[in-house]
N, C-alpha and C. Protein backbone atom coordinates (compact mmCIF):
# COMPACT_ATOMS: atom_id res chain seq x y z
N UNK A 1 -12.22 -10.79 -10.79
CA UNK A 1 -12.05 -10.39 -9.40
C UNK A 1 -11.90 -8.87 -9.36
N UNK A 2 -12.58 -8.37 -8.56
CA UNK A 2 -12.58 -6.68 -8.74
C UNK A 2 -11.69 -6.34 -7.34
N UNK A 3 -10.92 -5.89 -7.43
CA UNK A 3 -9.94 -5.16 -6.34
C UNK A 3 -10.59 -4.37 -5.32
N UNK A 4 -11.34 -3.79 -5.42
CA UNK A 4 -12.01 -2.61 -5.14
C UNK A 4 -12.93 -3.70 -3.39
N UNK A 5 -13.55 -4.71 -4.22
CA UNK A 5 -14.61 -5.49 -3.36
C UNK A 5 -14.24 -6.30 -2.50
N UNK A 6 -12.64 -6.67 -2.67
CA UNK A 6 -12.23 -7.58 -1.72
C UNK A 6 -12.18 -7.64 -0.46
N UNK A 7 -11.68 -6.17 0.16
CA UNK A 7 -11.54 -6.11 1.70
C UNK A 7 -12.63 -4.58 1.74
N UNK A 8 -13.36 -4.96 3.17
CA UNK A 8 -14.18 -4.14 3.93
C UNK A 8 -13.17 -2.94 3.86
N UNK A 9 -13.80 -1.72 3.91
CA UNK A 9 -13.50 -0.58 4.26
C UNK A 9 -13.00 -0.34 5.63
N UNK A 10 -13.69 -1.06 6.26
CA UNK A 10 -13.31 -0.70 8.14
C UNK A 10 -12.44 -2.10 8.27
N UNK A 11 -12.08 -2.44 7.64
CA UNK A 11 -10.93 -3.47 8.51
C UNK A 11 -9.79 -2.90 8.50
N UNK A 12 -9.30 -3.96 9.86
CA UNK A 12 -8.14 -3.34 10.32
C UNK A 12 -6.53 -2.99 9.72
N UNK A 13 -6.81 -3.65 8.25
CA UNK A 13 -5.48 -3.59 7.45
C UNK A 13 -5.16 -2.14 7.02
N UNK A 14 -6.78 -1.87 6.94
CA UNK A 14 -6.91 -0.29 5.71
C UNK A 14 -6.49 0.80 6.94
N UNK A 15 -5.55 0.29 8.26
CA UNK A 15 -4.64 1.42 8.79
C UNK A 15 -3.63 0.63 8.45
N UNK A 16 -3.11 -0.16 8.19
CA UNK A 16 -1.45 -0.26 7.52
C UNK A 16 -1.50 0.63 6.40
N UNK A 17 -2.54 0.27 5.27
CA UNK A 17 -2.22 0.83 3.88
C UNK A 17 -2.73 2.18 4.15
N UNK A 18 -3.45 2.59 4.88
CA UNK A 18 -3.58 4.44 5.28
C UNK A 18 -2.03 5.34 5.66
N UNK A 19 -1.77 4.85 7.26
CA UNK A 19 -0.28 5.16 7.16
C UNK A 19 0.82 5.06 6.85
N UNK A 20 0.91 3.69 5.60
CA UNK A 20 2.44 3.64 5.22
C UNK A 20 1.76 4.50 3.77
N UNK A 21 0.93 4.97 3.34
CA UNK A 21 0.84 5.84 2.38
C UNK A 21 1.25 7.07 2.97
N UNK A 22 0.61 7.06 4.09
CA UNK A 22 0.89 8.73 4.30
C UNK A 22 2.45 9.08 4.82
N UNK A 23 2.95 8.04 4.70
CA UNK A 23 4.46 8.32 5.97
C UNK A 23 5.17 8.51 4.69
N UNK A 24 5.15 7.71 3.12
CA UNK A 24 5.80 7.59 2.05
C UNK A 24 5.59 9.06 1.57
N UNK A 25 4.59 9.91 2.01
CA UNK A 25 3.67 10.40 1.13
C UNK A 25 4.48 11.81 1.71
N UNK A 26 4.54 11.73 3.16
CA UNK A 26 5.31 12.85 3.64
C UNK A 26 6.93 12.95 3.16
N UNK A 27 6.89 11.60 3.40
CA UNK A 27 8.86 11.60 2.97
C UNK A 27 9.23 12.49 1.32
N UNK A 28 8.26 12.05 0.76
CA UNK A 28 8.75 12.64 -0.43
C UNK A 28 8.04 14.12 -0.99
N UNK A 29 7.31 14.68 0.19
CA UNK A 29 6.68 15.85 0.04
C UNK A 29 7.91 16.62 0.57
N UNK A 30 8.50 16.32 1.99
CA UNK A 30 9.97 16.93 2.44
C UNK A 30 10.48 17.17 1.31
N UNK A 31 11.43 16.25 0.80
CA UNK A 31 12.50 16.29 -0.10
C UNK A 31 11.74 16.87 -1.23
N UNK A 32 10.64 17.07 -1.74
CA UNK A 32 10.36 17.72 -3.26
C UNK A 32 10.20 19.77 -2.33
N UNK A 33 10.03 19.56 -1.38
CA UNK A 33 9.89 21.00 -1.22
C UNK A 33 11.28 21.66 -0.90
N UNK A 34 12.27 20.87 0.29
CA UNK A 34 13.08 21.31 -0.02
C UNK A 34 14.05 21.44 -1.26
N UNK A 35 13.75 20.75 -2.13
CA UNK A 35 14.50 21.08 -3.78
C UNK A 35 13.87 22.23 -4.13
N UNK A 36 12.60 22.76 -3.50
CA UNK A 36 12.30 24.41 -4.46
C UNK A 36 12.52 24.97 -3.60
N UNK A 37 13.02 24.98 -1.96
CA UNK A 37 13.75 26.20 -1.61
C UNK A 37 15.06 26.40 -2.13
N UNK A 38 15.52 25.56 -2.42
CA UNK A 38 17.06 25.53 -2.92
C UNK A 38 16.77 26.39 -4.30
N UNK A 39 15.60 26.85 -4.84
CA UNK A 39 15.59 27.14 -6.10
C UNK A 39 15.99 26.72 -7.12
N UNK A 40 16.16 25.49 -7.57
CA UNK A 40 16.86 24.69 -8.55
C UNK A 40 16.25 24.84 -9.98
N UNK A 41 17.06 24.66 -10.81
CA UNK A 41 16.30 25.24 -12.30
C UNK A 41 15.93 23.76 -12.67
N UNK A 42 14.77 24.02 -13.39
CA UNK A 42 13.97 22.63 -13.75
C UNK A 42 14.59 21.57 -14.11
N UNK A 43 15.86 21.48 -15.48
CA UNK A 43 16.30 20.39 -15.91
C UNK A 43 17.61 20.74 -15.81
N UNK A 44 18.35 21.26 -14.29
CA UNK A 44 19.52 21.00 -14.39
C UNK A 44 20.31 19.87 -13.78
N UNK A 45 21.12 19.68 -14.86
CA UNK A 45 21.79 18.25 -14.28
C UNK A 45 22.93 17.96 -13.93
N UNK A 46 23.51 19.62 -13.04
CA UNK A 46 25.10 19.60 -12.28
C UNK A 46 24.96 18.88 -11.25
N UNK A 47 24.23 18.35 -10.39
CA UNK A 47 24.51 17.43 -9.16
C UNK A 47 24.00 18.31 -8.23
N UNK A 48 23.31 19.22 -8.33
CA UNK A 48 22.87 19.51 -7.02
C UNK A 48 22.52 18.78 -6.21
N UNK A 49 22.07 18.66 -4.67
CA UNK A 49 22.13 18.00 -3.74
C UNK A 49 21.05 18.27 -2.35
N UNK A 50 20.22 17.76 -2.56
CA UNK A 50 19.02 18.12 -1.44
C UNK A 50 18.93 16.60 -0.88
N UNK A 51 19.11 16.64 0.68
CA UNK A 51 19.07 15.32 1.46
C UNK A 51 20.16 14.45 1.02
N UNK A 52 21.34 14.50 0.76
CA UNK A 52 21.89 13.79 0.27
C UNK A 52 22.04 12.94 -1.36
N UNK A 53 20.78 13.38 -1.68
CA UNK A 53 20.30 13.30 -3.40
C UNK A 53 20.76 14.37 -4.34
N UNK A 54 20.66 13.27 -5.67
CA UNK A 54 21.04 14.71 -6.72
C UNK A 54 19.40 14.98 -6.89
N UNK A 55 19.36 16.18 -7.23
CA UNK A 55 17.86 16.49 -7.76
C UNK A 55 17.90 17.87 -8.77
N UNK A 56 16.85 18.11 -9.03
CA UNK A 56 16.66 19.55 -9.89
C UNK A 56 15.23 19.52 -9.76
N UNK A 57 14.56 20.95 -10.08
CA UNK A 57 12.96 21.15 -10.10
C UNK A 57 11.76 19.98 -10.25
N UNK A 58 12.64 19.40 -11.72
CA UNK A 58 11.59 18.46 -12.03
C UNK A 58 10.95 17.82 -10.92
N UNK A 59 12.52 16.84 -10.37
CA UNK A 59 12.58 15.83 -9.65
C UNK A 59 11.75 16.56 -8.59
N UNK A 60 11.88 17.74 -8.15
CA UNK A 60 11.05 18.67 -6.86
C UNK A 60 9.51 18.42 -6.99
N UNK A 61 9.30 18.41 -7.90
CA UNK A 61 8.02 18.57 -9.16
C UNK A 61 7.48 17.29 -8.67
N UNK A 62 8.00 16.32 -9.14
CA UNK A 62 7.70 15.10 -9.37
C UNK A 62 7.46 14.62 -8.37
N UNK A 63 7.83 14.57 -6.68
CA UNK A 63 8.55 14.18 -6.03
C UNK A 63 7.34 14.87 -5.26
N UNK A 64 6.85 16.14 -5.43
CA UNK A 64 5.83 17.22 -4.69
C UNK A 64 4.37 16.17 -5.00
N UNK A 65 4.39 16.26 -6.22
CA UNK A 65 3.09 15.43 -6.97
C UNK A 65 2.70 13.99 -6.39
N UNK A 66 3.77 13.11 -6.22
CA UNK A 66 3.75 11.65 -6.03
C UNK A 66 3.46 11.75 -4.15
N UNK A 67 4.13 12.61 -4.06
CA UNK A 67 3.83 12.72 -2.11
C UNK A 67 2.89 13.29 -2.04
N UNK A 68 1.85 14.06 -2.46
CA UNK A 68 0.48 14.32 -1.96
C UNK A 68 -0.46 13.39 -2.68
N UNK A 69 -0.33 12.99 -3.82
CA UNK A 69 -0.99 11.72 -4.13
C UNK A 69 -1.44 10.77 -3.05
N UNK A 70 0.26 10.45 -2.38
CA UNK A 70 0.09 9.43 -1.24
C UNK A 70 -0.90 9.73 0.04
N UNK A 71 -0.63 10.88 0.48
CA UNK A 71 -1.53 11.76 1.29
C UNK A 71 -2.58 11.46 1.28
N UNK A 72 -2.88 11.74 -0.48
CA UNK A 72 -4.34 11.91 -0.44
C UNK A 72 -4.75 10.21 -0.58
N UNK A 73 -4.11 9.10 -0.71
CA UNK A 73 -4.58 8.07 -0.91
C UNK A 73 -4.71 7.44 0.98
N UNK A 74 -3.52 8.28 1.85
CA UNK A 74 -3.63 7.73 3.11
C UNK A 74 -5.43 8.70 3.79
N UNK A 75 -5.79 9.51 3.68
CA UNK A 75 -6.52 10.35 3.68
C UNK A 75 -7.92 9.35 3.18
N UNK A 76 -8.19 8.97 2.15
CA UNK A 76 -8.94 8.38 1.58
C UNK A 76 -9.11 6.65 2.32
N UNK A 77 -7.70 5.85 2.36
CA UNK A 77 -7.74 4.63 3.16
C UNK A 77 -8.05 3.19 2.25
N UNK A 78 -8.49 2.37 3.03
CA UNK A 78 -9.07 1.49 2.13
C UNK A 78 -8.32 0.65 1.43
N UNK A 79 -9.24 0.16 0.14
CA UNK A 79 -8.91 -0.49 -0.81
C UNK A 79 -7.88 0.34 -1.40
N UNK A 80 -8.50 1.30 -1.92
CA UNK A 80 -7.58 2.66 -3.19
C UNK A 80 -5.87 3.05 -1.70
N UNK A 81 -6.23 2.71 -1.00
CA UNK A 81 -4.87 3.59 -0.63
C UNK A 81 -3.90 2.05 -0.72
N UNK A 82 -4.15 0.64 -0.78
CA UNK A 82 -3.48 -0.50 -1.15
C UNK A 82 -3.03 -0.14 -2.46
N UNK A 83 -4.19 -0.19 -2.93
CA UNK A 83 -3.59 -0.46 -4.68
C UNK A 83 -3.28 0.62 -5.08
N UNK A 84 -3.11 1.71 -4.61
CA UNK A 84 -2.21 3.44 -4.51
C UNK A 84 -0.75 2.76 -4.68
N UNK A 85 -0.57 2.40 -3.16
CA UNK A 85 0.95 2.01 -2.65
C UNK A 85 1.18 0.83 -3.65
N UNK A 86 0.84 0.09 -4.06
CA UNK A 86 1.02 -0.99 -5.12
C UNK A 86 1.57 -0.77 -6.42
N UNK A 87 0.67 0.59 -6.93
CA UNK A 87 0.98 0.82 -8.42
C UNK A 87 2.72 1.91 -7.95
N UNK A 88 2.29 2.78 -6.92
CA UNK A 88 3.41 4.02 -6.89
C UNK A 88 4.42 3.02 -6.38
N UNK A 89 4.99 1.98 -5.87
CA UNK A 89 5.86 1.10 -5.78
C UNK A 89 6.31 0.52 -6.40
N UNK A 90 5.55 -0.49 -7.43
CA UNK A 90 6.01 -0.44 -8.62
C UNK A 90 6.77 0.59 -9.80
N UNK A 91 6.34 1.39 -9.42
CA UNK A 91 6.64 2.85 -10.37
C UNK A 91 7.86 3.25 -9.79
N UNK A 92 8.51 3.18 -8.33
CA UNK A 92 9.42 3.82 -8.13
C UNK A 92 10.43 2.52 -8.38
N UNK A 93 9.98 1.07 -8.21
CA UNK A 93 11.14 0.25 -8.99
C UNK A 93 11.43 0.01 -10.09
N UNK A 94 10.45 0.56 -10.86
CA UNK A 94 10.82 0.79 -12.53
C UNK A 94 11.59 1.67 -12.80
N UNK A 95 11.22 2.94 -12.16
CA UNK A 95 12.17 3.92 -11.84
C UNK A 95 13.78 3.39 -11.91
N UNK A 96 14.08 2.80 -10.53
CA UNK A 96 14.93 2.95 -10.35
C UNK A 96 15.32 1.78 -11.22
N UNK A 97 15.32 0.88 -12.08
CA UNK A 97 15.84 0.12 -13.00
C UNK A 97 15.98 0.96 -14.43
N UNK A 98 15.06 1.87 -14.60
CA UNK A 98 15.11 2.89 -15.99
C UNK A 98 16.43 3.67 -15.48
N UNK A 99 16.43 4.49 -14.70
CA UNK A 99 17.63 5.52 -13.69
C UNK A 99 19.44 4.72 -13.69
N UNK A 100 19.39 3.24 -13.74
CA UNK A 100 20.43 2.80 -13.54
C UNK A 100 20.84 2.61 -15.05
N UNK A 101 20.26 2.87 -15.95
CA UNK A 101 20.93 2.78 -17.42
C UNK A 101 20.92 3.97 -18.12
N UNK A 102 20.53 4.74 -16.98
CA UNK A 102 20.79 5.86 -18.13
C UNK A 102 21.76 7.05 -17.17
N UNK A 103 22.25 6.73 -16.05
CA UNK A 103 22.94 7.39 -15.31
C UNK A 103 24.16 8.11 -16.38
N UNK A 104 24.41 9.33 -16.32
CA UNK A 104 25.51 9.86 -17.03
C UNK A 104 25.56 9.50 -18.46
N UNK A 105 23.85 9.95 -18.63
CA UNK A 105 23.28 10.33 -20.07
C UNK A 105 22.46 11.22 -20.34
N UNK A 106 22.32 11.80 -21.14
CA UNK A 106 21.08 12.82 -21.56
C UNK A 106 20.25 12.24 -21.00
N UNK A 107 19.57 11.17 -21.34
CA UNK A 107 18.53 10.92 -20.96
C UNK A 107 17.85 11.17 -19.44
N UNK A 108 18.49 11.43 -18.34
CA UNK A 108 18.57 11.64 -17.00
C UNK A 108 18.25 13.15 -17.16
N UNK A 109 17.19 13.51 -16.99
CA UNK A 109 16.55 14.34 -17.06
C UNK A 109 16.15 14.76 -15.27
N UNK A 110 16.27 13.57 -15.06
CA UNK A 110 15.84 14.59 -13.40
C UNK A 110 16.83 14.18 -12.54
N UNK A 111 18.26 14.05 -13.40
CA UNK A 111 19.76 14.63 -12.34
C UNK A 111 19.57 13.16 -11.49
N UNK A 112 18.86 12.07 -11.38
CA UNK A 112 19.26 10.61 -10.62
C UNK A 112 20.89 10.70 -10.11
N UNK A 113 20.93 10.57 -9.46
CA UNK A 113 22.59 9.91 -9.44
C UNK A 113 22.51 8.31 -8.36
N UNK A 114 23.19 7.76 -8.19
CA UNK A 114 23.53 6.21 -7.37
C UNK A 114 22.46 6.45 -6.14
N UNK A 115 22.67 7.20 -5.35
CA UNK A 115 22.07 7.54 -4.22
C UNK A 115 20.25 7.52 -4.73
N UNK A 116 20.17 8.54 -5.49
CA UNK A 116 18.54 8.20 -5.98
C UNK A 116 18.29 7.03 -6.30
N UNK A 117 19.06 6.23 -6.75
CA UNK A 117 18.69 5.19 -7.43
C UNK A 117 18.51 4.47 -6.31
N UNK A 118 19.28 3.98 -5.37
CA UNK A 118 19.01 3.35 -4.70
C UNK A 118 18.22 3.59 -3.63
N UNK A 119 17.57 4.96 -3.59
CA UNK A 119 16.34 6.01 -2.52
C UNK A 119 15.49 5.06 -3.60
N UNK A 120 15.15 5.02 -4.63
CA UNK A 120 13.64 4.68 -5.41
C UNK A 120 13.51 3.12 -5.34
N UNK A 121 14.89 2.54 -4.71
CA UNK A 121 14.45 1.01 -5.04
C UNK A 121 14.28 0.92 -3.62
N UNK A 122 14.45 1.15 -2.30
CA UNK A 122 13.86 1.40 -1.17
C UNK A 122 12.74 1.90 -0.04
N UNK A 123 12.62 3.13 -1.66
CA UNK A 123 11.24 3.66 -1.25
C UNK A 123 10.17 2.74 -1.53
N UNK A 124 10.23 2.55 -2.94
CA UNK A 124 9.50 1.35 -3.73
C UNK A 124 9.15 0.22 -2.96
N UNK A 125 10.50 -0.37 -2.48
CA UNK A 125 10.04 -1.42 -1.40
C UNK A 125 9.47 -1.53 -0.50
N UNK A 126 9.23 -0.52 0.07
CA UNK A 126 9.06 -0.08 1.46
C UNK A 126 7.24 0.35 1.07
N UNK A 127 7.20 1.11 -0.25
CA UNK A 127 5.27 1.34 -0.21
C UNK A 127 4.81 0.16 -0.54
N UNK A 128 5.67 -0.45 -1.72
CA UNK A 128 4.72 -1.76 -2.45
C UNK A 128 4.57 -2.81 -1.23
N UNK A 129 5.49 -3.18 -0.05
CA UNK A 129 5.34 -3.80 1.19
C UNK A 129 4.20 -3.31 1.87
N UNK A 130 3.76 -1.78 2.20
CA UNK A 130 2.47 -0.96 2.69
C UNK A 130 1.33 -1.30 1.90
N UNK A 131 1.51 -1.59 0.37
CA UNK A 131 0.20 -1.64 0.03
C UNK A 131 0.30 -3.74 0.04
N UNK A 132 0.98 -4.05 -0.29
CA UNK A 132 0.66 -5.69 -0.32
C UNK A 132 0.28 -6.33 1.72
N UNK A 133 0.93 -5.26 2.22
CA UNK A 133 0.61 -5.94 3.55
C UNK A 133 -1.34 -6.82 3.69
N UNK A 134 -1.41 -7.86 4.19
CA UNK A 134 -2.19 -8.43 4.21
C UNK A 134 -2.76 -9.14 3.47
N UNK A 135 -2.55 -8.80 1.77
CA UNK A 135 -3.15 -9.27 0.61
C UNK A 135 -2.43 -10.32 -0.04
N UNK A 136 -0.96 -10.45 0.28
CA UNK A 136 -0.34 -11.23 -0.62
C UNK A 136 0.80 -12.11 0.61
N UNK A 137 0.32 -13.59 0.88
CA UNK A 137 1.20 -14.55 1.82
C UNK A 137 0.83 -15.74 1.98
N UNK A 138 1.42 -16.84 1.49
CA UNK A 138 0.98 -17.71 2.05
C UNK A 138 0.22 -18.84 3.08
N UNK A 139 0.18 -17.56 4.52
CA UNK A 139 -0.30 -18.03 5.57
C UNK A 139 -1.01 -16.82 5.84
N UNK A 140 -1.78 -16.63 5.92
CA UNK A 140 -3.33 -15.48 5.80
C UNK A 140 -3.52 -16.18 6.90
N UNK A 141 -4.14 -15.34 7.96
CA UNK A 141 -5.55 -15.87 8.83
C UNK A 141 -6.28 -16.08 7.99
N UNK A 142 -7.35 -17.16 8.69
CA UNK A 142 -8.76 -17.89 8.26
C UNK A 142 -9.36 -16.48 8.07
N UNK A 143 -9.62 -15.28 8.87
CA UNK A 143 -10.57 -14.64 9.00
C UNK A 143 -10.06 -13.17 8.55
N UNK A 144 -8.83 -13.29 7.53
CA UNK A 144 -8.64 -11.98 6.54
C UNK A 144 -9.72 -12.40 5.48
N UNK A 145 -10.00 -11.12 4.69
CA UNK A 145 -10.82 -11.28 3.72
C UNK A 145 -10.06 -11.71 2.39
N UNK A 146 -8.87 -11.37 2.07
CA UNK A 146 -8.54 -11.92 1.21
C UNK A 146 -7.62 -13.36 0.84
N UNK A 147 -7.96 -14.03 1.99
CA UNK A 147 -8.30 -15.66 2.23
C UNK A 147 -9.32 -16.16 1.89
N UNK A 148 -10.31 -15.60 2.66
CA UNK A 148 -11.80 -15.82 2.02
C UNK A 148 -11.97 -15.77 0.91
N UNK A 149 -11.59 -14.89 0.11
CA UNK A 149 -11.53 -14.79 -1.15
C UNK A 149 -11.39 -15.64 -2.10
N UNK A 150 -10.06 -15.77 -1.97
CA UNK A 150 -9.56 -17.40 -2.38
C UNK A 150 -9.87 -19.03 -2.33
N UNK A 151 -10.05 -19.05 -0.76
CA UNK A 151 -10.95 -20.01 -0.52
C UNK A 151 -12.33 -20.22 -0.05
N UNK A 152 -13.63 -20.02 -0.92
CA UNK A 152 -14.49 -19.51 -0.63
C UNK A 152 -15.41 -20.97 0.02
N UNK A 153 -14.91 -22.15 -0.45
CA UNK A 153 -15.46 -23.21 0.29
C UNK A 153 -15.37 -23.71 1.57
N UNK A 154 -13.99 -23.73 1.76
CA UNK A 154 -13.49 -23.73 3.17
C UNK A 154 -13.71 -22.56 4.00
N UNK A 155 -14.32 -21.31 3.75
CA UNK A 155 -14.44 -20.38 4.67
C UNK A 155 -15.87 -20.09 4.75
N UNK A 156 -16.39 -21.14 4.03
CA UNK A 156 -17.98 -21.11 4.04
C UNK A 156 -18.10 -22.40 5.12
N UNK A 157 -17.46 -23.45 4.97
CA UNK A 157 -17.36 -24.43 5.96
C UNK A 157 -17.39 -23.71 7.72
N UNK A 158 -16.10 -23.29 7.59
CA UNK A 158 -16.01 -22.27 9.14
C UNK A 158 -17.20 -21.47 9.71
N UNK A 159 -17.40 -20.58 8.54
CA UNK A 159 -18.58 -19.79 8.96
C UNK A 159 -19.55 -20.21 9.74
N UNK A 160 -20.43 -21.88 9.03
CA UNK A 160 -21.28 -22.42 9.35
C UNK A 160 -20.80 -22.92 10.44
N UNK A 161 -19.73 -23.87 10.93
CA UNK A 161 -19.32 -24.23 12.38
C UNK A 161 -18.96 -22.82 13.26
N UNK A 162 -18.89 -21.83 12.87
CA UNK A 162 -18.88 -20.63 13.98
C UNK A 162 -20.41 -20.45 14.28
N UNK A 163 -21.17 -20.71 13.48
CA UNK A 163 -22.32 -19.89 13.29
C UNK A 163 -23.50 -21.07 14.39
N UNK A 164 -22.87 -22.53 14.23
CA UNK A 164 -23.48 -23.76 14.69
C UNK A 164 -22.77 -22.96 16.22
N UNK A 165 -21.47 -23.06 16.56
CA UNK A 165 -21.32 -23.15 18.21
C UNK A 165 -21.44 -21.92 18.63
N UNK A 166 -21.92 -20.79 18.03
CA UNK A 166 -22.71 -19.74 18.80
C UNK A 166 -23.88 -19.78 18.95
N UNK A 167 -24.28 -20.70 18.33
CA UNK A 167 -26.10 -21.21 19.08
C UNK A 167 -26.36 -22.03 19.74
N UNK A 168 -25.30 -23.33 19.58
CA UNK A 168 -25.21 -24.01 20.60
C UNK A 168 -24.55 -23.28 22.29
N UNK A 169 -23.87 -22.31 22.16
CA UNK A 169 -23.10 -21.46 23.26
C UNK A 169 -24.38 -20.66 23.80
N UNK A 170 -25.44 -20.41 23.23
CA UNK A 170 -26.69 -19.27 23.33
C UNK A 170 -27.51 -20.60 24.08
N UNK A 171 -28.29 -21.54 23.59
CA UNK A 171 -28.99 -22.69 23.73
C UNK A 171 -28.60 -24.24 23.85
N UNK A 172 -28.67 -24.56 25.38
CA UNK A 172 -28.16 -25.49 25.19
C UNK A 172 -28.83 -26.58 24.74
N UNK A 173 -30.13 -26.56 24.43
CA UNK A 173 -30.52 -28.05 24.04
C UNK A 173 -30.90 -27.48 21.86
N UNK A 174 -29.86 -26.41 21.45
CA UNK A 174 -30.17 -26.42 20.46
C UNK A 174 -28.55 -27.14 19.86
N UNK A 175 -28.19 -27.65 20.66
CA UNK A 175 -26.68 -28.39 20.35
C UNK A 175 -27.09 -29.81 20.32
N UNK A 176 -28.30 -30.71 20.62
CA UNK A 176 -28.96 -31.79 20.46
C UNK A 176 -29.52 -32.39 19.67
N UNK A 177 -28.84 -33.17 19.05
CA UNK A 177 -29.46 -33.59 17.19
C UNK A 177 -30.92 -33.84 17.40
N UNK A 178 -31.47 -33.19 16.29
CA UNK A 178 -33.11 -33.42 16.47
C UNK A 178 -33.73 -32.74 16.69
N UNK A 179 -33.04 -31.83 17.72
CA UNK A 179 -34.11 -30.61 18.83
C UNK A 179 -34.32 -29.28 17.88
N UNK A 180 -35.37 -28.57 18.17
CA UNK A 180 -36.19 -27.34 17.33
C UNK A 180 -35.76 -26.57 17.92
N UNK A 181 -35.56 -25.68 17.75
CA UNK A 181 -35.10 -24.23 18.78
C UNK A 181 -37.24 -23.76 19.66
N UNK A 182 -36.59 -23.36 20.34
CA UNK A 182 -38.24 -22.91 20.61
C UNK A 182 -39.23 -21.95 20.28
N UNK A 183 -40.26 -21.98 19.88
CA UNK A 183 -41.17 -21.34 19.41
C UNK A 183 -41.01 -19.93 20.04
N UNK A 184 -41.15 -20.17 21.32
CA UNK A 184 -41.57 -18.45 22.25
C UNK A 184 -40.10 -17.81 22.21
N UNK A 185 -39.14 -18.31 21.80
CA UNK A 185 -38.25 -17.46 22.09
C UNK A 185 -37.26 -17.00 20.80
């Protein structure tokens, strides 16, 4: 199954996964820029404090990088801006499960404290929800594509009864078992 082929470009989902990329995409472009007006030195890990977060450069860094990514994936749309928000959601709940064991260790390299941690398991939730919107539920419309997908017999069934009562809706004696549609027309 190729990701890429599943849903049309112009359907109407690829504006969920356009703007909850770009809204994620801004949120964390804010907060990484204001950490470099604050001038923060790359790996310091006294608690500085931008938005209520601890942060330092890196995290500015990091934080600058991952929010124009999103941008550029809301910018772009589509398939790629789903499975954008999919993978960077995942990534910020790994995050924040790596961040909770190493709090008030060397290893905390980009100054996390409680508050981040629980910003990355929210953010996380909140894109990987933007990019799964439509793709992943038990109760799909008949006429999402990635229903179709799945059930390719039963939505081949439909097709053909949509496809039967719009000709019968066009012609009425082509709704009459037996009857030919007509030559001249």
């Amino acid at each position: 199954m190729n990701l890429r082929d599943e849903l049309p470009v112009d359907h109407q989902l690829g504006t969920v996964y356009r703007y909850g990329a770009a809204f994620c995409g801004v949120v964390l472009l804010i907060f990484g820029i204001l950490g470099f007006t604050d001038q923060l030195s790359p790996f310091n890990t006294d608690g500085d404090t931008v938005a209520g977060m601890t942060t330092n450069g890196a995290l500015s860094l990091v934080s600058v990088v991952v929010g124009l990514g999103l941008i550029a994936g809301g910018v772009i749309g589509g398939n790629f801006a789903s499975t954008l928000n999919m993978t960077v959601g995942t990534l910020f709940l790994l995050s924040g499960f790596w961040h909770i064991f190493v709090l008030d260790k060397s290893a905390n390299f980009l100054d996390f404290g409680m508050t981040n941690v629980m910003f990355s398991f929210i953010m996380g939730l909140v894109i990987l929800t933007f990019g799964m919107y439509g793709r992943v539920s038990s109760k799909l419309s008949h006429d999402n594509p990635y229903w179709r997908r799945r059930h390719p017999r039963e939505a081949a069934r439909e097709s053909l009864a949509r496809r039967r009562a719009a000709v019968a809706a066009t012609s009425p004696t082509a709704a009459l078992p037996g009857s030919l549609p007509d030559a001249g027309s």
